[in-house]
C-alpha atoms as a PDB file:
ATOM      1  CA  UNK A   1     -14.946   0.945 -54.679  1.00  0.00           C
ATOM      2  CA  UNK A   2     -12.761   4.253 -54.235  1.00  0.00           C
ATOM      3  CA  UNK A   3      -9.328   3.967 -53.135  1.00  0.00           C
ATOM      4  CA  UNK A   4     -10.412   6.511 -50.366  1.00  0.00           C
ATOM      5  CA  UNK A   5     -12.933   4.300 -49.344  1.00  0.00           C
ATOM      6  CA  UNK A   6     -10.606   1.296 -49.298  1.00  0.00           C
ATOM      7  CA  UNK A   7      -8.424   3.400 -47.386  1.00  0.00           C
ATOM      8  CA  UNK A   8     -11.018   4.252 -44.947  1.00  0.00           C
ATOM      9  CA  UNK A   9     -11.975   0.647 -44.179  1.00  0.00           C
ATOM     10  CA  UNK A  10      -8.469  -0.635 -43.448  1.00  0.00           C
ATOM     11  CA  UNK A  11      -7.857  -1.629 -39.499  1.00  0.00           C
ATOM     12  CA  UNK A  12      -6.203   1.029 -37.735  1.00  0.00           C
ATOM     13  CA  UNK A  13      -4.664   0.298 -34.761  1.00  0.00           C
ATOM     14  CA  UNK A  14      -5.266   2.886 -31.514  1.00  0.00           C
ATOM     15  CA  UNK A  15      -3.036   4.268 -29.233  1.00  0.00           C
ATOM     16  CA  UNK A  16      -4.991   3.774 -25.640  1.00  0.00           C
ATOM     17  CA  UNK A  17      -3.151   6.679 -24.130  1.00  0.00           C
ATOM     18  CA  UNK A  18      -3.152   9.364 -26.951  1.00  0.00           C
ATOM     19  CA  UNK A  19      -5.832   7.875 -29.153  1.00  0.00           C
ATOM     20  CA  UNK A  20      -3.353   8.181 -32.222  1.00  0.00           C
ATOM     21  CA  UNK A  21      -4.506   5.504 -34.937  1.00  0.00           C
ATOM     22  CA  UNK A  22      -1.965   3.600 -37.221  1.00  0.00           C
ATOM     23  CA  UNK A  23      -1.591   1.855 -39.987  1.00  0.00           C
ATOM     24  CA  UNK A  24       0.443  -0.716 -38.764  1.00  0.00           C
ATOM     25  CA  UNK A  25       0.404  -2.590 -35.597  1.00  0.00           C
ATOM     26  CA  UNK A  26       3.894  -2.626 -35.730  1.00  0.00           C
ATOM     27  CA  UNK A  27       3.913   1.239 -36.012  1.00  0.00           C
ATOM     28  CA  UNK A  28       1.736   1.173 -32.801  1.00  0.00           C
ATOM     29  CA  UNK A  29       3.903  -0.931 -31.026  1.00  0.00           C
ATOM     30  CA  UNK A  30       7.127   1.180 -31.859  1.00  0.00           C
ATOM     31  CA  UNK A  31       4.749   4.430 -31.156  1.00  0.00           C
ATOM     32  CA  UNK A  32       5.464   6.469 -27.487  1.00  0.00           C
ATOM     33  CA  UNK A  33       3.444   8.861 -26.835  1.00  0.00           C
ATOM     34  CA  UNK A  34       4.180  10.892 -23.626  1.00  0.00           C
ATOM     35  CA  UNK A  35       1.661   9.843 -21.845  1.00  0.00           C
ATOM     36  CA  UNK A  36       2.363   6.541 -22.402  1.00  0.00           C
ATOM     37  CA  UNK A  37       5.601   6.973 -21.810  1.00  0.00           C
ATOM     38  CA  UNK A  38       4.757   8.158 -18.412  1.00  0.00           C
ATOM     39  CA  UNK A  39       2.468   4.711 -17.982  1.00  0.00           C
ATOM     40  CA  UNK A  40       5.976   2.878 -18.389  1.00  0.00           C
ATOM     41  CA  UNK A  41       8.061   4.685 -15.980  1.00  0.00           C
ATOM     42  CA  UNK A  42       5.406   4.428 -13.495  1.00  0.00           C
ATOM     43  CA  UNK A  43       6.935   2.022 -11.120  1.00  0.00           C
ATOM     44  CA  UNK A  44      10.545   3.590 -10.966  1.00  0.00           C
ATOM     45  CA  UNK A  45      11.431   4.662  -7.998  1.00  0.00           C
ATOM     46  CA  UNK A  46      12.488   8.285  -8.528  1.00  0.00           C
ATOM     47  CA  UNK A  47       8.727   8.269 -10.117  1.00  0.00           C
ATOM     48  CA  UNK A  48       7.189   6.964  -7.110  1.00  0.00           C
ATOM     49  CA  UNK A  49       8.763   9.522  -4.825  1.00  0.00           C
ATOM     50  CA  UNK A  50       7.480  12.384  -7.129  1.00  0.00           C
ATOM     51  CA  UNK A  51       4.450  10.921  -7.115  1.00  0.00           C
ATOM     52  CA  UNK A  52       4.425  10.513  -2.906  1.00  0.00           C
ATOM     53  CA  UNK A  53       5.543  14.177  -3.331  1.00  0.00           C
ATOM     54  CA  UNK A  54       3.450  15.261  -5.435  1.00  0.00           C
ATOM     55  CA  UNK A  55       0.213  13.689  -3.196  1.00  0.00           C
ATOM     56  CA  UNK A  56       1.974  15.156   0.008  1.00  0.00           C
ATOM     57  CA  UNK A  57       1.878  18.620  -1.492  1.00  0.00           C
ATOM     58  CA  UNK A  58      -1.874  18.272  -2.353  1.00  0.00           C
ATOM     59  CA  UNK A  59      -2.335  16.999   1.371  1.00  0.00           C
ATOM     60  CA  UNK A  60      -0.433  20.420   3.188  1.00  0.00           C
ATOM     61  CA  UNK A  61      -1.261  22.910   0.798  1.00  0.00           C
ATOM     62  CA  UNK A  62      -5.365  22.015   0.322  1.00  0.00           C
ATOM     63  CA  UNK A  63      -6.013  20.326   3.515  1.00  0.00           C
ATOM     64  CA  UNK A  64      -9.121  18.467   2.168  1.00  0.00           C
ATOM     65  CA  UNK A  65      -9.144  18.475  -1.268  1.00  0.00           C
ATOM     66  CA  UNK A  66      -9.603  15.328  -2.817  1.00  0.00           C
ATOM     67  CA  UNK A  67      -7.586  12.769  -2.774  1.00  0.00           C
ATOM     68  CA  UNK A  68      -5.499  12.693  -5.853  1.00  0.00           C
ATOM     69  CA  UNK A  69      -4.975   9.408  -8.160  1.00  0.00           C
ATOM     70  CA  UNK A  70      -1.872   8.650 -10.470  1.00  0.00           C
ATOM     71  CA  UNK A  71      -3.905   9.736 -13.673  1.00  0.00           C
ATOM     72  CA  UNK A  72      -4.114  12.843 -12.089  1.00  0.00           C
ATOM     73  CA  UNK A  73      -0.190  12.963 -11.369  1.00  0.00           C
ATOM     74  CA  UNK A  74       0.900  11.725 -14.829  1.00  0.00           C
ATOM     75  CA  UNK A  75      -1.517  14.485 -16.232  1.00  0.00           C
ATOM     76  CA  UNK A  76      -0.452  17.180 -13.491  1.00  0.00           C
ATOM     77  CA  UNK A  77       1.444  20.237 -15.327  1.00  0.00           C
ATOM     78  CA  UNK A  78       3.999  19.336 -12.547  1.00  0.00           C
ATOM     79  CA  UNK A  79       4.642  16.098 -13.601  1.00  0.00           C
ATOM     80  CA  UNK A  80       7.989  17.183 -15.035  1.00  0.00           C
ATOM     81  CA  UNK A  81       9.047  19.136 -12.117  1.00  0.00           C
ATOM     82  CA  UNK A  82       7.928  16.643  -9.247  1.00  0.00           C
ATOM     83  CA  UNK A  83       9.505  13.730 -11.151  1.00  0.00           C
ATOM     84  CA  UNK A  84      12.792  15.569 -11.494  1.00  0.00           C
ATOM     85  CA  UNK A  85      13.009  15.688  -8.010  1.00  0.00           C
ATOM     86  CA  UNK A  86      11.889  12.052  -6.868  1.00  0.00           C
ATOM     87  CA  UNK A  87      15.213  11.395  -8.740  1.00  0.00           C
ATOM     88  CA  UNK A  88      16.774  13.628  -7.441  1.00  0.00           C
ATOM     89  CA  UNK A  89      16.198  12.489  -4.060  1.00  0.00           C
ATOM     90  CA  UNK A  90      17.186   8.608  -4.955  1.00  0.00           C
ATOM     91  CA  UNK A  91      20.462   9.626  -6.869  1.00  0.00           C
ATOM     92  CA  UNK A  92      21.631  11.790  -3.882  1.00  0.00           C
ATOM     93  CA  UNK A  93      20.516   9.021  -0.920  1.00  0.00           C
ATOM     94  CA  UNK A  94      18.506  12.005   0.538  1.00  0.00           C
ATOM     95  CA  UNK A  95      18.023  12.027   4.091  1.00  0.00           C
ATOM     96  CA  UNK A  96      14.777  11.055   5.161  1.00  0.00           C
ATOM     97  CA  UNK A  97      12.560  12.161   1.927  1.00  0.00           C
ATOM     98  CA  UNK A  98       9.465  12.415   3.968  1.00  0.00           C
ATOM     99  CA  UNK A  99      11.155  15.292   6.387  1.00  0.00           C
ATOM    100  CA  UNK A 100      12.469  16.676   3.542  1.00  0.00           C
ATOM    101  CA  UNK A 101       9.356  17.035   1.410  1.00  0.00           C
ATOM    102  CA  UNK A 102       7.352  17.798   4.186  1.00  0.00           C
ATOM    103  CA  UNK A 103      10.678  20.512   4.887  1.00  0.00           C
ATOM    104  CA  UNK A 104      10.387  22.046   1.281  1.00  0.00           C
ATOM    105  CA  UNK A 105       6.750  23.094   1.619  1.00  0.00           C
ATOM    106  CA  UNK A 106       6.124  24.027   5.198  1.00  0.00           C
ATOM    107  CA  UNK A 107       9.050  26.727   4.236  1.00  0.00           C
ATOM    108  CA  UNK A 108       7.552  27.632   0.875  1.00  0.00           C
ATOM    109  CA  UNK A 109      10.385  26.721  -1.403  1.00  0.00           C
ATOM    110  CA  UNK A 110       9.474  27.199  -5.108  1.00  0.00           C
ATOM    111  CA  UNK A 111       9.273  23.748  -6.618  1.00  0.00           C
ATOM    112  CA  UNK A 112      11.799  24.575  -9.187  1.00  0.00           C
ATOM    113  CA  UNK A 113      14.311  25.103  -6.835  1.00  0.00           C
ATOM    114  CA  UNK A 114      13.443  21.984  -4.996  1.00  0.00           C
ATOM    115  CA  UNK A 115      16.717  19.900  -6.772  1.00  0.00           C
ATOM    116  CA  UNK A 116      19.367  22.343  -5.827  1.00  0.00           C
ATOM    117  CA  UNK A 117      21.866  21.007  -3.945  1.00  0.00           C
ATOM    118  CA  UNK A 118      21.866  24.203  -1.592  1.00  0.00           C
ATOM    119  CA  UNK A 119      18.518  23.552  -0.539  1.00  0.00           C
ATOM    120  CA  UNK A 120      19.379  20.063  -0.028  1.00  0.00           C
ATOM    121  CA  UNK A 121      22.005  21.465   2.704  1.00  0.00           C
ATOM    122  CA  UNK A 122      19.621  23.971   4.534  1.00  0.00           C
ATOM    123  CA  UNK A 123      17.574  21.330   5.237  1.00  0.00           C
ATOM    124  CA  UNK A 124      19.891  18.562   6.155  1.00  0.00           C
ATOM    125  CA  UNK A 125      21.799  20.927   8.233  1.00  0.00           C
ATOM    126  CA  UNK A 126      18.762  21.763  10.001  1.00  0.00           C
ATOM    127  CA  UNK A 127      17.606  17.992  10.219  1.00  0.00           C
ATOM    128  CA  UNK A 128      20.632  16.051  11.358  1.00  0.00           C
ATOM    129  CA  UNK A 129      20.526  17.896  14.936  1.00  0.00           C
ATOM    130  CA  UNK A 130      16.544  16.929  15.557  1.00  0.00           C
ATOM    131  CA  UNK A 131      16.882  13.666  14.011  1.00  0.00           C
ATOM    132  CA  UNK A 132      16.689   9.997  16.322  1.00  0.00           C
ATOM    133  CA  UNK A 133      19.970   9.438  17.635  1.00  0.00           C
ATOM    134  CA  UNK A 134      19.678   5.450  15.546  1.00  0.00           C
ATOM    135  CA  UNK A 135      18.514   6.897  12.407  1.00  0.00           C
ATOM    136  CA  UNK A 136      22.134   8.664  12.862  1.00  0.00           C
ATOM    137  CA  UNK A 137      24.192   5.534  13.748  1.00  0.00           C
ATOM    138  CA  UNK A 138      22.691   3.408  11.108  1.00  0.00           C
ATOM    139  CA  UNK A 139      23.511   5.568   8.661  1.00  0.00           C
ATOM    140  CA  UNK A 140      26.971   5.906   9.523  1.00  0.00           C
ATOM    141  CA  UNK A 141      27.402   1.978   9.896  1.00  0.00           C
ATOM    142  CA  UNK A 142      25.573   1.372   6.451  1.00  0.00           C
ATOM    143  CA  UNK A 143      28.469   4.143   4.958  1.00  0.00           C
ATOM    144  CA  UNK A 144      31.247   2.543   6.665  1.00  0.00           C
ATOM    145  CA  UNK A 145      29.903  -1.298   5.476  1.00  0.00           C
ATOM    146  CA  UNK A 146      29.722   0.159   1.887  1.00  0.00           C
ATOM    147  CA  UNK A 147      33.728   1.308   2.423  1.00  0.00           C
ATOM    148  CA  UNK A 148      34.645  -2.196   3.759  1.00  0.00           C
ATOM    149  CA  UNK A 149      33.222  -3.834   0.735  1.00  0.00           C
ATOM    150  CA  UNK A 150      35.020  -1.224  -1.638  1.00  0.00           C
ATOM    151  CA  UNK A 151      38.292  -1.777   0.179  1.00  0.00           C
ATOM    152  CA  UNK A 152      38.115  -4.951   2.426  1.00  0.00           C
ATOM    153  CA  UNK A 153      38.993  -3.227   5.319  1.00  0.00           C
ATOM    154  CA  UNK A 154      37.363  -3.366   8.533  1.00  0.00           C
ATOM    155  CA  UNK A 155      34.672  -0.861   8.670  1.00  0.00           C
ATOM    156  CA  UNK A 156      35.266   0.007  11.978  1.00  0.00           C
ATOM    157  CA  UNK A 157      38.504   2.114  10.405  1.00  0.00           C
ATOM    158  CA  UNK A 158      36.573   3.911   8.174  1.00  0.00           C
ATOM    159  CA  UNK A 159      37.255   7.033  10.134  1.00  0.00           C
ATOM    160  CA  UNK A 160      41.003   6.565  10.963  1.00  0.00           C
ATOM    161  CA  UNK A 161      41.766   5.250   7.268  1.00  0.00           C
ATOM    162  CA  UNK A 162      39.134   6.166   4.869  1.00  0.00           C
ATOM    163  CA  UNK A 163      40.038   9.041   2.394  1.00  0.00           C
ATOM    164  CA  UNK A 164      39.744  12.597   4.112  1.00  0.00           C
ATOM    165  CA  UNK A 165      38.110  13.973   1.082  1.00  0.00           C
ATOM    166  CA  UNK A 166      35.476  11.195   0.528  1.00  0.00           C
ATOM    167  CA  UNK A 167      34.646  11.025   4.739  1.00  0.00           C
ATOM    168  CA  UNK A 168      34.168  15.104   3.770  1.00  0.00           C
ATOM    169  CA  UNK A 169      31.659  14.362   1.222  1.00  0.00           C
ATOM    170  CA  UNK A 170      29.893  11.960   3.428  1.00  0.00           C
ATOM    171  CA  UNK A 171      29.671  14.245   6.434  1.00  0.00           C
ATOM    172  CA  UNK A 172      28.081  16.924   4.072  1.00  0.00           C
ATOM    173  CA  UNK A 173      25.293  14.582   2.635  1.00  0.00           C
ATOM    174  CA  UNK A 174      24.526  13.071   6.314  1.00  0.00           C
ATOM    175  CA  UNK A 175      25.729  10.033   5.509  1.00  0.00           C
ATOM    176  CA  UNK A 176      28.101  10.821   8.748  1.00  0.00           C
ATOM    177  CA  UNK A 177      26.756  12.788  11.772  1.00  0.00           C
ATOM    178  CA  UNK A 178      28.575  15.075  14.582  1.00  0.00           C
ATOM    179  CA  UNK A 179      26.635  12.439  16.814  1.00  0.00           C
ATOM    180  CA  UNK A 180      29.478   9.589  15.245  1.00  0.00           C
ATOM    181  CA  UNK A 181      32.309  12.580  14.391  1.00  0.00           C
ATOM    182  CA  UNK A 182      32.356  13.640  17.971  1.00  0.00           C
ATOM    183  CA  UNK A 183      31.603  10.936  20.445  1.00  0.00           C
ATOM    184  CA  UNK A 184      34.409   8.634  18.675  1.00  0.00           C
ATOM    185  CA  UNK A 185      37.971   7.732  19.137  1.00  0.00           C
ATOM    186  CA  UNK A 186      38.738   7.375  15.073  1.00  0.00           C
ATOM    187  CA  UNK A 187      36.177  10.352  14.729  1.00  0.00           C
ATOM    188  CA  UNK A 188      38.549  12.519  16.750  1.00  0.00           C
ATOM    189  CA  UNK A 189      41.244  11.313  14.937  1.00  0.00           C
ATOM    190  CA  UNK A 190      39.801  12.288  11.594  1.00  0.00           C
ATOM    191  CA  UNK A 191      39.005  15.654  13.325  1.00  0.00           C
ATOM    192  CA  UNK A 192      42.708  16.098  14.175  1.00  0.00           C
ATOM    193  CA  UNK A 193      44.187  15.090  10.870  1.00  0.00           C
ATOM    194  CA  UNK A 194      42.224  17.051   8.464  1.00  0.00           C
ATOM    195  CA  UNK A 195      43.514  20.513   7.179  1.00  0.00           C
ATOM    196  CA  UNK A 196      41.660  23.527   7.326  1.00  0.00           C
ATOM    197  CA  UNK A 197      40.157  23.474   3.960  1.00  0.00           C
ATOM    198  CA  UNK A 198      38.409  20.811   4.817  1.00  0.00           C
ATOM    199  CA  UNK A 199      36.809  21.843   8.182  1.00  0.00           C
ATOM    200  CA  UNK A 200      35.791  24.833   7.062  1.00  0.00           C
ATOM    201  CA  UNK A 201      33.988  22.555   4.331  1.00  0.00           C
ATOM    202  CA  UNK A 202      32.018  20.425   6.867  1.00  0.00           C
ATOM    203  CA  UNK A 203      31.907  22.875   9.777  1.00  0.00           C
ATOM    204  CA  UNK A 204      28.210  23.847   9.105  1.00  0.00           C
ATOM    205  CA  UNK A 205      27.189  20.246   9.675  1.00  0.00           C
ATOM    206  CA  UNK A 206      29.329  19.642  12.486  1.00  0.00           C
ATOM    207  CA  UNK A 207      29.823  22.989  14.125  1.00  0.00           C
ATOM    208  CA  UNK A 208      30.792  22.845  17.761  1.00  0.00           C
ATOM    209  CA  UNK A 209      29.061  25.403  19.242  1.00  0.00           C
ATOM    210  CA  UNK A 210      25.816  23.685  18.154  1.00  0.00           C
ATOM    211  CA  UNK A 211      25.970  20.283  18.541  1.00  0.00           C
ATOM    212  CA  UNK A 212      27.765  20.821  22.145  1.00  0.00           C
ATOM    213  CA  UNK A 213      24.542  21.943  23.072  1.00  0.00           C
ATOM    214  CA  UNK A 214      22.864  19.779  21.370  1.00  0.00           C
ATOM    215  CA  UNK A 215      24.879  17.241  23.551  1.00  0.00           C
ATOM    216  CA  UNK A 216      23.228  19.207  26.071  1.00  0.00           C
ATOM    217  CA  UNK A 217      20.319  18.670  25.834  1.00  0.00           C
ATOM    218  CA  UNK A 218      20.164  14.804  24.906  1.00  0.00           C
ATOM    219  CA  UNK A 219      22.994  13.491  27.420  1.00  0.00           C
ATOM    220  CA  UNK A 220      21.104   9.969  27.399  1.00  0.00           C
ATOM    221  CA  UNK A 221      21.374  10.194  23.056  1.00  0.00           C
ATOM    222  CA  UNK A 222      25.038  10.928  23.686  1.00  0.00           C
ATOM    223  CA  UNK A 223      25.941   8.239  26.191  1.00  0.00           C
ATOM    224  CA  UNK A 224      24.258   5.211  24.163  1.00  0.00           C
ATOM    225  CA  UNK A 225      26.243   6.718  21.015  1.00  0.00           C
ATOM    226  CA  UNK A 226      29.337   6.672  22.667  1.00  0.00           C
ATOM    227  CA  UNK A 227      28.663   3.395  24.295  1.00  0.00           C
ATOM    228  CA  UNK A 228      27.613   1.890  20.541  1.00  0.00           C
ATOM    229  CA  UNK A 229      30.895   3.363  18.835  1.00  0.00           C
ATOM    230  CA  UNK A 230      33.187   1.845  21.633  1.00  0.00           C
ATOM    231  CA  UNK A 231      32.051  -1.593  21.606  1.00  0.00           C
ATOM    232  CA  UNK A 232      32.149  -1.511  17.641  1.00  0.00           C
ATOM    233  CA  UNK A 233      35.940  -0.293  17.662  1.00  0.00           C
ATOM    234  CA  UNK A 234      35.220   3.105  16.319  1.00  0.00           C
END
């Protein structure tokens, strides 16, 4: 027998996702393939929100196409791009991802752009003044339990003694509202400690002019925030 046909008859061993054959099982085993390397990060969540993306863009833009699968996702040309920004949206704590997805298509932003920070602000700026007045508060309780269990301070302070800079930060990832800034005792405290760097930093999420009406228009949101703050010492 021929060493070519010796060759020939020796068990390969089949990748399932490229169909690749080795040698070796162990060569198979240590083998990853893209597509099988996309079978493996399946269940992470920044892959499942490009993936709820990624279906909710097939849903707006086609209407009744049909529905798509995961094979069809991990084989989209948009995998990439769609995955980038499901974890893009879990490393930032995005703001509702639903309203935000649903946000980045109805206004025709080019996927690639969809993981800029910038865009991330035009929305939230946007969505923080339509959103439920308790979507607002728990937010801004979750943010202030996080800073009690960094510092062991009571988290009702987190506005009178948290760091200016960080509270900043928070304010422009909506992680603290005008809805908790404004109707507040340590939020106007805050307000009249910070220097003018830093307003003009958070202004667009909290301008006045805005959210006064905003006020306005809700004054039953408004009292049960104020009421809410009070009794939990903010």
């Amino acid at each position: 027998m021929s060493e070519t046909t010796v060759a020939d008859n020796q068990q390969k061993f089949r990748c399932d996702f490229c169909q690749r054959d080795f040698r070796r099982e162990s060569t198979l085993f240590a083998h990853l393939c893209e597509p099988k390397r996309r079978h493996r990060e399946r269940d992470e969540v920044g892959v499942q929100l490009g993936l709820q993306a990624y279906l909710r863009f097939y849903e707006i833009t086609q209407g009744s196409a049909r529905l798509k699968t995961w094979d069809d996702f991990a084989t989209s040309a948009y995998y990439r791009a769609f995955v980038r920004y499901g974890r893009y949206c879990q490393s930032t704590r995005v703001v509702n991802v639903s309203a935000f997805t649903d946000w980045l298509i109805h206004n025709n932003v080019k996927l690639d752009t969809w993981c800029r920070d910038q865009v991330y602000s035009n929305y939230l700026i946007q969505h923080i003044r339509k959103e439920s007045v308790e979507d607002a508060l728990k937010r801004a309780l979750e943010t202030a339990l996080e800073w009690q269990e960094r510092t062991g301070n009571p988290s009702a302070d987190y506005l009178r003694f948290g760091n200016d800079n960080g509270i900043c930060h928070d304010i422009t990832r909506g992680r603290i509202t005008a809805w908790t800034v404004y109707n507040s005792a340590s939020g106007q405290e805050f307000l009249s400690r910070i220097n003018q760097e830093q307003i003009s930093i958070i202004w667009p999420w909290i301008d006045a002019d805005s959210w006064q009406r905003c006020f306005q228009d809700r004054p039953a949101d408004q009292a049960y925030v104020q009421e809410i703050l009070t009794q939990a010492g903010w």
